[in-house]
Protein backbone atom coordinates (compact mmCIF):
# COMPACT_ATOMS: atom_id res chain seq x y z
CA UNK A 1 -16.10 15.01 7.65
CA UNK A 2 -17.74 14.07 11.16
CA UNK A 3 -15.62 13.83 14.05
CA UNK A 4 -17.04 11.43 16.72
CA UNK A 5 -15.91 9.62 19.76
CA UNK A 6 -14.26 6.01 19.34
CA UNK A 7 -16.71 3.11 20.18
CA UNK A 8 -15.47 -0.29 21.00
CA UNK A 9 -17.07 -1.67 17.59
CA UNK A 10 -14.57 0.93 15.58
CA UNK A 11 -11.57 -1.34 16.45
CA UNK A 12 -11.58 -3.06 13.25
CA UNK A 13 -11.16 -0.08 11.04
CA UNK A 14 -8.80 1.73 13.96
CA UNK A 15 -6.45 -1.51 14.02
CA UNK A 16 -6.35 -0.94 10.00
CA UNK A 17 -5.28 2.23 9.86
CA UNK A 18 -2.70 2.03 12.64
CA UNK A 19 -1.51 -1.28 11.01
CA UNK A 20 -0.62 0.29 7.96
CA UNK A 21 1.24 3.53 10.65
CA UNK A 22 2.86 0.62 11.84
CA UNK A 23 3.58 -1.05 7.95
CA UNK A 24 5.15 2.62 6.70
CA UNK A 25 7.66 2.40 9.93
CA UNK A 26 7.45 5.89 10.37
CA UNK A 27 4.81 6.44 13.05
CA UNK A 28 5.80 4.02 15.93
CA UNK A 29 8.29 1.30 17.04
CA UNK A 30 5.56 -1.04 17.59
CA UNK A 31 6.15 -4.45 15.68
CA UNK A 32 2.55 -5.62 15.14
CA UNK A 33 -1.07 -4.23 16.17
CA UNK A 34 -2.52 -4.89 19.50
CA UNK A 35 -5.65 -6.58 20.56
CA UNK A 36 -8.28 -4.16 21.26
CA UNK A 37 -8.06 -5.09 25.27
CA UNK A 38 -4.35 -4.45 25.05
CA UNK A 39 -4.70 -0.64 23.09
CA UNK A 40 -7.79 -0.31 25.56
CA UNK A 41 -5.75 -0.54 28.30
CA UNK A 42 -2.59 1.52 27.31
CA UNK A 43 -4.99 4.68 26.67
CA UNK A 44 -7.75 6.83 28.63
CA UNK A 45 -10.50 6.15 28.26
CA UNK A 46 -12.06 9.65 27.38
CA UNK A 47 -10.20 11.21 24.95
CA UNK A 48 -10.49 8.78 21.99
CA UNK A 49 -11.95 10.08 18.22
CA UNK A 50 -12.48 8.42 15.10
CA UNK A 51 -13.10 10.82 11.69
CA UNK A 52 -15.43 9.68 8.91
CA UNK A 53 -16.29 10.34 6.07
CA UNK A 54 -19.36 9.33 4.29
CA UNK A 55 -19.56 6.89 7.05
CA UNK A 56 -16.00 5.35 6.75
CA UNK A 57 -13.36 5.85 9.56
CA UNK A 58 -10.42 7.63 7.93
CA UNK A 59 -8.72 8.65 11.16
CA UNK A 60 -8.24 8.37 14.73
CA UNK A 61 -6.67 10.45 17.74
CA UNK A 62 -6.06 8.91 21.14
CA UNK A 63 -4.96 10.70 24.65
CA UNK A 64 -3.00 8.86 26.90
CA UNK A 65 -1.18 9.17 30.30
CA UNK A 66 2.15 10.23 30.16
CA UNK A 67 2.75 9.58 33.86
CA UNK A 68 0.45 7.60 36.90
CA UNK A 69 1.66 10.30 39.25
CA UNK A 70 -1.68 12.59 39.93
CA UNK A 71 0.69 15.65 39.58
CA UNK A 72 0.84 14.94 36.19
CA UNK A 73 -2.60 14.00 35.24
CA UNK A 74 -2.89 17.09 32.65
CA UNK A 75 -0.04 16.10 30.39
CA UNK A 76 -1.10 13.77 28.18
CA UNK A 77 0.48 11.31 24.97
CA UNK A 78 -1.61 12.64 21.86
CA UNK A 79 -1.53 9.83 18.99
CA UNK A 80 -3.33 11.04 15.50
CA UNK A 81 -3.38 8.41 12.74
CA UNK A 82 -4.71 8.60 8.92
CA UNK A 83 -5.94 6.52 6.53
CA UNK A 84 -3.06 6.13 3.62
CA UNK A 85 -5.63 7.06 1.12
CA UNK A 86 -7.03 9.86 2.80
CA UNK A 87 -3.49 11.54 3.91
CA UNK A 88 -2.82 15.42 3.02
CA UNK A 89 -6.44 15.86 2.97
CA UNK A 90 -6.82 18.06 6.44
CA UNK A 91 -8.02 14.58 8.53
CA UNK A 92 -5.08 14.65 10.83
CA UNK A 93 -5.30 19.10 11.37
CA UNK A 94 -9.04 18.19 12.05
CA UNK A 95 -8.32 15.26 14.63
CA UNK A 96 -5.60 17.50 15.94
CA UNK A 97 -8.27 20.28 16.49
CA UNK A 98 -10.56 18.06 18.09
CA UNK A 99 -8.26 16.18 20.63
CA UNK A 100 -7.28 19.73 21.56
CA UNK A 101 -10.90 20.53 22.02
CA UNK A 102 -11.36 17.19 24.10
CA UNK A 103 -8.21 17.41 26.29
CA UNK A 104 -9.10 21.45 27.30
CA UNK A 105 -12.04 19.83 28.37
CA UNK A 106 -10.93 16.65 30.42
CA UNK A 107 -9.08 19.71 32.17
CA UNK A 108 -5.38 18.97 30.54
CA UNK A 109 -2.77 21.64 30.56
CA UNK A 110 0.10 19.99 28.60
CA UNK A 111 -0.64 18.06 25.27
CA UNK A 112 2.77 15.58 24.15
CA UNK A 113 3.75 13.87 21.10
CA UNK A 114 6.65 11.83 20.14
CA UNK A 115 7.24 12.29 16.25
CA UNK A 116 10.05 9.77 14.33
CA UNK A 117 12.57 12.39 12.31
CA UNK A 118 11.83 10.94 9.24
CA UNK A 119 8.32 11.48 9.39
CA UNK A 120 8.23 14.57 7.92
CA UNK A 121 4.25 15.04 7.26
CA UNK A 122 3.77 14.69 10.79
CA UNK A 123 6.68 17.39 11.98
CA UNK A 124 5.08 19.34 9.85
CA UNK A 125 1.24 19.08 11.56
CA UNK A 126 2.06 19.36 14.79
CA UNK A 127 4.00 22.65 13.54
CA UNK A 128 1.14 23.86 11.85
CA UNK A 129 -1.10 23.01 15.64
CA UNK A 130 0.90 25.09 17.69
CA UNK A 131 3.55 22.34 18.87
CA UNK A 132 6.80 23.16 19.93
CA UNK A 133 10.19 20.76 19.36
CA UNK A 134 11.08 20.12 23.58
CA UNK A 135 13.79 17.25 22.56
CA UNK A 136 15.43 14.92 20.54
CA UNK A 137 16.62 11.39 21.06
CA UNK A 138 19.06 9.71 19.08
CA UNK A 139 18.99 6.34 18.05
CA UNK A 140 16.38 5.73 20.50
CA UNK A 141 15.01 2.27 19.29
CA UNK A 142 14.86 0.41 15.96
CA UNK A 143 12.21 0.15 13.38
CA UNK A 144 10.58 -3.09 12.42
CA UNK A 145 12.71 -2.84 9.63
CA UNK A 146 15.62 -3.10 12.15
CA UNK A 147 16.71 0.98 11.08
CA UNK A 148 17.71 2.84 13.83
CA UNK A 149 15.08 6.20 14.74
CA UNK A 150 15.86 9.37 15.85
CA UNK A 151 12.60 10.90 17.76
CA UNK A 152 11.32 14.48 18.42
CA UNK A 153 9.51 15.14 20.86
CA UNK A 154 6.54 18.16 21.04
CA UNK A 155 3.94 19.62 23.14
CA UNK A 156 1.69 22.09 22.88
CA UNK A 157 1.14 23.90 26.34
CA UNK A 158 -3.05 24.70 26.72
């Protein structure tokens, strides 16, 4: 498996494997996948990897700003997506590693995920990297299936 960073060109196979996070409606209340400009925009723009394998993307991780407020330009939003078919395989615990590696380097002291319940594979990584459960909201939004989600949310102090 190489770990590289994201290139503009990778959107294609990036938008498929976070359509089909989107399709399980366990990784994220979003309803359909963004234009590249639109993702571009929500994220930084250092802190973005793509894992392949045999030249094929099976995985991303993304940083993002959890707050425009300078104090708070350490924490950061960590999203890690997998390939269906390449799931329980150690892609997401690599990604995980390598964000980590990435963020310690932009200079981030706080790393934060927000985890749906049900999503039980994903509890279970950021577990496994060191996260720690901070909170829990109830019923926060609703699925694109219309199901009501409890979140969790982590972080993983550097």
């Amino acid at each position: 498996m190489n770990i590289r960073s994201m290139r503009a060109d990778d959107w294609s196979a990036v938008a498929e494997i976070y359509t089909q996070g989107i399709e399980s409606g366990i990784s994220t209340f979003q309803q359909v996948c963004p234009t590249y400009e639109a993702w571009d925009n929500a994220h930084l723009k250092q802190g973005r990897l793509v894992a392949e394998i045999d030249g094929i993307i099976v995985g991303w991780a993304v940083l993002a700003a959890t707050s425009a407020r300078d104090c708070y330009r350490g924490v950061v939003e960590v999203s890690v997506y997998v390939h269906k078919d390449h799931q329980h395989r150690g892609v997401g615990h690599a990604l995980m590693d390598a964000i980590e590696a990435e963020a310690r380097s932009m200079g981030c002291w706080t790393l934060f995920s927000v985890v749906f319940e049900v999503n039980k594979a994903s509890l279970a990584l950021h577990e496994t990297c060191g996260y720690r459960v901070i909170g829990y909201r109830e019923r926060i939004a609703q699925d694109r299936f219309g199901q009501w989600q409890n979140t969790i949310h982590l972080e993983k102090r550097l």
